[in-house]
Protein backbone atom coordinates (compact mmCIF):
# COMPACT_ATOMS: atom_id res chain seq x y z
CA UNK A 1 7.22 1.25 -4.33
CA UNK A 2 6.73 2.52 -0.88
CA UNK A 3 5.10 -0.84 0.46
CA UNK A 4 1.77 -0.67 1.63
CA UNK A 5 1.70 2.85 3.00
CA UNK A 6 2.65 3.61 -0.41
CA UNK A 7 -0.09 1.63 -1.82
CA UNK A 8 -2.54 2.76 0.39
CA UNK A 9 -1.76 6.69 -0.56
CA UNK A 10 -2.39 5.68 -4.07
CA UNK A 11 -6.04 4.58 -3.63
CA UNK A 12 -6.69 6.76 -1.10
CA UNK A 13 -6.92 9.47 -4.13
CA UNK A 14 -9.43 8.18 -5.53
CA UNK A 15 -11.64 9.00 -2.47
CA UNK A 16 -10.99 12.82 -2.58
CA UNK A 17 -14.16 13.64 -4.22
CA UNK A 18 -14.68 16.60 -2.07
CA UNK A 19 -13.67 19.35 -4.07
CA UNK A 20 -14.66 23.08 -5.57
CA UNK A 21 -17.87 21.75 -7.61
CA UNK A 22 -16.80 23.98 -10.68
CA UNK A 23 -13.98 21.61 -11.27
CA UNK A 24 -17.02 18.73 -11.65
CA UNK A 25 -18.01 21.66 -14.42
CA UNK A 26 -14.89 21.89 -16.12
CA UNK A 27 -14.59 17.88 -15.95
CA UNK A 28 -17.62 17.57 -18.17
CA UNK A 29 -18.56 20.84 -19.79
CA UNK A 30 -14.92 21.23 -21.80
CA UNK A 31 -15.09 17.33 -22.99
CA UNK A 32 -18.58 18.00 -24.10
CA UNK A 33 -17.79 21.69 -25.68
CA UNK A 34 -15.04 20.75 -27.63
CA UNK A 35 -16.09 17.70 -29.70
CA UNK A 36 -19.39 19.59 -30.60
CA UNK A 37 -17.88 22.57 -31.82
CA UNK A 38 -15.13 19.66 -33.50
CA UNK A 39 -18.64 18.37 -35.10
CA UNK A 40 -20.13 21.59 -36.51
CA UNK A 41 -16.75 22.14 -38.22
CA UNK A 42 -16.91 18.99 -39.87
CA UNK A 43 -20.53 19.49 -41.13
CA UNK A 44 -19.13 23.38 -42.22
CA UNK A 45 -16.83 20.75 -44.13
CA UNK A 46 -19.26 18.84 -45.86
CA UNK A 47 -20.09 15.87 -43.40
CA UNK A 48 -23.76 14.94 -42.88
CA UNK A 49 -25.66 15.60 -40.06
CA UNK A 50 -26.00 12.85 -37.97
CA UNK A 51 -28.98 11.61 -36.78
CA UNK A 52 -29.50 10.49 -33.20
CA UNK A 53 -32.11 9.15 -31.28
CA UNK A 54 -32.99 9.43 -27.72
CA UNK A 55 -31.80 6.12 -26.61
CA UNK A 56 -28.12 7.47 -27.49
CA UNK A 57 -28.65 9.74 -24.54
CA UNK A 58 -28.58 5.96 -22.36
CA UNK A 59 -25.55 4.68 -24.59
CA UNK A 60 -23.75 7.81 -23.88
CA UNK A 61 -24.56 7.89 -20.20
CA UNK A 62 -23.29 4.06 -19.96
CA UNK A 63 -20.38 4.86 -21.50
CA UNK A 64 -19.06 7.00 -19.32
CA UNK A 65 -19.55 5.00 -16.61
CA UNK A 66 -17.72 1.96 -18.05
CA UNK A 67 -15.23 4.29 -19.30
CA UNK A 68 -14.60 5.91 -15.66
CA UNK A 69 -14.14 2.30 -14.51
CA UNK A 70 -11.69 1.42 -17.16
CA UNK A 71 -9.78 4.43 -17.17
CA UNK A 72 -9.68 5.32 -13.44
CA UNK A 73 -7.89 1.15 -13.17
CA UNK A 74 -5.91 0.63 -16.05
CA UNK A 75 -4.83 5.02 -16.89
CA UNK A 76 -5.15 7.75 -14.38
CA UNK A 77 -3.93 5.80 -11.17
CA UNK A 78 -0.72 5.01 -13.26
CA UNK A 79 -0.56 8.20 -15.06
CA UNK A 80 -1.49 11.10 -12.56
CA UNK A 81 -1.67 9.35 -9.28
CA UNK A 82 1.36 7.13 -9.62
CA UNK A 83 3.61 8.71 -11.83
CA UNK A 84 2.75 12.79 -11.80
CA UNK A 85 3.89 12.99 -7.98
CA UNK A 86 6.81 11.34 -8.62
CA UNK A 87 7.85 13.21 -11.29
CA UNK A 88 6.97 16.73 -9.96
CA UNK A 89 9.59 16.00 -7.11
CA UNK A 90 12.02 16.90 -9.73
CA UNK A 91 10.36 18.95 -12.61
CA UNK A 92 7.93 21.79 -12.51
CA UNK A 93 4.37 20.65 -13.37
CA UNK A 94 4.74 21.48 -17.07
CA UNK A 95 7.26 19.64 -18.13
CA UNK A 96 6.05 17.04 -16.02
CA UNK A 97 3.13 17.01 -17.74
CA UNK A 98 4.71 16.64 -20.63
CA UNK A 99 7.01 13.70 -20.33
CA UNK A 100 4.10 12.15 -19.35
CA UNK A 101 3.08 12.67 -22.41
CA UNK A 102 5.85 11.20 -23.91
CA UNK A 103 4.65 7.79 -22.38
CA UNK A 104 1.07 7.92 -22.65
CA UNK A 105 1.09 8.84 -26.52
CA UNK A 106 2.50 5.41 -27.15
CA UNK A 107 0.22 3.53 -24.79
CA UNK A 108 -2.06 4.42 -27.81
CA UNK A 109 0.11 2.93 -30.56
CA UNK A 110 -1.35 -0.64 -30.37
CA UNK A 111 -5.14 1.25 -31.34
CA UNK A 112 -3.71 3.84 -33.71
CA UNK A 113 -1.86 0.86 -35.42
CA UNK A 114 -4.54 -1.90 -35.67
CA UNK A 115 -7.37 0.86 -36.50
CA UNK A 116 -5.36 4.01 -38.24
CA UNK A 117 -8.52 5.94 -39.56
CA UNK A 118 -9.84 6.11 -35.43
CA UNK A 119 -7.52 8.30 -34.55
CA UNK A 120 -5.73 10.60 -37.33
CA UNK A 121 -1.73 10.60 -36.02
CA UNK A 122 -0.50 13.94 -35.82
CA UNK A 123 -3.67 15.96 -34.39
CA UNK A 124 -4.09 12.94 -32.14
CA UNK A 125 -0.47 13.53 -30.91
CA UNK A 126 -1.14 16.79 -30.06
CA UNK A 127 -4.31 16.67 -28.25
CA UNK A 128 -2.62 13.87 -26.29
CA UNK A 129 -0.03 16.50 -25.01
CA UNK A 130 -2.21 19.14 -24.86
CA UNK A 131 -4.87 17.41 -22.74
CA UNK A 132 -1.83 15.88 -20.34
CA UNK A 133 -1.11 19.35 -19.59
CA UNK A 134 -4.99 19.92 -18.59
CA UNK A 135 -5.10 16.71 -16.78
CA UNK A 136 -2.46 17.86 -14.69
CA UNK A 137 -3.76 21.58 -13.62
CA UNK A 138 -6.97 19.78 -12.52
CA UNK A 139 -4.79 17.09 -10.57
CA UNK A 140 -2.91 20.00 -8.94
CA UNK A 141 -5.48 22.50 -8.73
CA UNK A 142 -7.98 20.04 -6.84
CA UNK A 143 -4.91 18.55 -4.54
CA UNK A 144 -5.07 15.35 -6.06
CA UNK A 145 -8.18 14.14 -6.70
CA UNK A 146 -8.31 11.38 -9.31
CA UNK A 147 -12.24 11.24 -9.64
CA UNK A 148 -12.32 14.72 -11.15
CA UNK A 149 -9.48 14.04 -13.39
CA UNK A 150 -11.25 10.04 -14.06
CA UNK A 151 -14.10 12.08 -15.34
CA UNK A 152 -12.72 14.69 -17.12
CA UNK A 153 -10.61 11.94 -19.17
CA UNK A 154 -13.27 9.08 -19.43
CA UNK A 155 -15.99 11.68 -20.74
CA UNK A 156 -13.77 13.47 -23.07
CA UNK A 157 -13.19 9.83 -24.70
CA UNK A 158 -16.80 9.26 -24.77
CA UNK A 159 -18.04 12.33 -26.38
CA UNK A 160 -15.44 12.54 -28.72
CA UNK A 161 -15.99 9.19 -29.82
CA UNK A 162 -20.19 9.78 -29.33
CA UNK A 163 -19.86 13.16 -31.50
CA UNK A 164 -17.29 11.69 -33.95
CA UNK A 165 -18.57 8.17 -34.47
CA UNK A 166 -20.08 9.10 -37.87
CA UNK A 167 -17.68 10.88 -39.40
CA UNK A 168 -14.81 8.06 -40.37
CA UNK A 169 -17.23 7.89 -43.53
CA UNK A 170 -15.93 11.11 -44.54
CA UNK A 171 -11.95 11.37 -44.65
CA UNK A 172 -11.40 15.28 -44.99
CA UNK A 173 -14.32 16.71 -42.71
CA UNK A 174 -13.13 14.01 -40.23
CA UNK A 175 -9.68 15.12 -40.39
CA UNK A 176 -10.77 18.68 -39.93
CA UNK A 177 -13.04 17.36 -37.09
CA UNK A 178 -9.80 16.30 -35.26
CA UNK A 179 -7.40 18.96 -35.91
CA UNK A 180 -10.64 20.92 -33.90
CA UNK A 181 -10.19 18.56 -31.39
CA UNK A 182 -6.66 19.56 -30.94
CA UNK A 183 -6.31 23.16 -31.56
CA UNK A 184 -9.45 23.77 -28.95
CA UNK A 185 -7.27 21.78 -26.02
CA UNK A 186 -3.86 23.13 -26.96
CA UNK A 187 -5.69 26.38 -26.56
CA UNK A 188 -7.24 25.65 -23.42
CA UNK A 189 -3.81 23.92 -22.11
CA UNK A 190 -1.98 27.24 -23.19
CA UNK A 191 -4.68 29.46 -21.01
CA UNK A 192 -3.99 27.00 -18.41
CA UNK A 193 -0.28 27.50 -18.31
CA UNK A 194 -0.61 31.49 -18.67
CA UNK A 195 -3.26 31.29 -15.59
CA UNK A 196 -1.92 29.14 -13.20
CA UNK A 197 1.57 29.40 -13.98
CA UNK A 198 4.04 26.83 -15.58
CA UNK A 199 5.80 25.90 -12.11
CA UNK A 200 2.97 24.73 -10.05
CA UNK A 201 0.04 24.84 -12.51
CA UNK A 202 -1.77 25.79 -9.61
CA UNK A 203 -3.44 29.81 -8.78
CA UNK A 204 -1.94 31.14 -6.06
CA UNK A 205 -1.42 27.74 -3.93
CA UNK A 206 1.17 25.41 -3.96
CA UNK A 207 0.79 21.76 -5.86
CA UNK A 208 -0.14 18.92 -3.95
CA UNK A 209 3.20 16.77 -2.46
CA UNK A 210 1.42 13.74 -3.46
C-alpha cells in the first residue's frame, strides 16, 4: 500500500529515536514496575522466592535485545506503524487502540493454545487491551516513534516472563501474579485516557498524521 513512498514512511519510523528522554523512562521503568509488584503478590500468595543469580542480569539484558529485534519486525511495524495510522484516519485514538486489540489478542492464540498455563486467558486478554491502549499514547505522544514503543513492548515481555518464569509451579499465586499484571496496566491505560484525552491520546498536541 502506497508503493515505495509508502514503504519508505514505514521504516523511516523506526529512525525517530529522538524524543523527550522520559518516554525512554516510561518504556522501561512501567514494564519493570509492574511484573515486580505482580511477583511480590504472588509470594504474599504463597509462591517461593525465587532465587537468581547474577548471570540472569546478562540473560535478561540479551533478551531484550533479541526481543526488540523480533518484535520491532514481525509486531510493532504491523501493529502501530502500519496499521494505527491507518486506522486513526477514521477513529479517535481509543477506539483505535482498541480494535487493534481485537487483532493482536488472537495473534496470541497459537501460544495460549499449544502452552495454556503461559499465559492464563482472561487476565491475559485484558492486559492485551489494556497495554494496546498504552502502546498507542506513547506512539502518539512521541509522534511516531516505533523504538520507544519496540522497547516498551519487547521489555515488558521480557520482565514479565524474567519475573514470572518460576511461578507456573504454583497455579493460584501465578494466577494472582497475572490478574496483577492486568489490573496495574488497565490502571495505567485508564490514567492515560483521563490525561491525555480519549480523542488524540495526546496532552495538549495533536496525534501524529502518520
Amino acid at each position: 500500500m502506497g508503493g515505495r513512498a509508502g514503504l519508505l514512511g514505514l521504516l523511516r519510523q523506526l529512525g525517530r529515536w529522538r524524543v523527550n528522554p522520559a518516554r525512554y523512562g516510561v518504556a522501561l521503568g512501567v514494564p519493570l514496575v509492574v511484573p515486580g509488584l505482580a511477583l511480590w503478590a504472588a509470594v504474599a500468595a504463597g509462591a517461593p522466592v525465587p532465587g537468581w543469580e547474577p548471570a540472569d542480569l546478562l540473560q535478561v539484558a540479551g533478551s531484550i535485545v533479541v526481543t526488540i529485534v523480533i518484535v520491532g519486525i514481525f509486531e510493532e511495524l504491523g501493529w502501530r506503524g502500519f496499521l494505527l495510522p491507518r486506522l486513526q484516519r477514521d477513529y479517535r485514538a481509543l477506539p483505535a487502540a482498541l480494535i487493534i486489540g481485537l487483532a493482536w489478542f488472537p495473534w496470541h492464540l497459537p501460544e495460549l493454545v499449544s502452552d495454556p498455563g503461559q499465559r492464563p486467558l482472561t487476565p491475559f486478554a485484558v492486559y492485551i487491551f489494556s497495554q494496546s491502549v498504552l502502546l498507542t499514547w506513547l506512539y502518539n505522544s512521541t509522534q511516531a516513534s516505533l523504538p520507544v514503543v519496540v522497547l516498551f513492548h519487547a521489555a515488558f515481555n521480557t520482565f514479565t516472563k524474567f519475573f514470572l518464569a518460576d511461578l507456573q509451579g504454583s497455579p493460584y499465586p501465578y494466577l494472582v501474579a497475572w490478574w496483577v499484571v492486568a489490573g496495574a496496566v488497565a490502571v495505567l491505560a485508564v490514567a492515560a485516557v483521563a490525561y491525555a484525552g480519549s480523542r488524540d491520546l495526546v496532552k495538549g498536541a495533536p496525534r501524529p498524521a502518520h
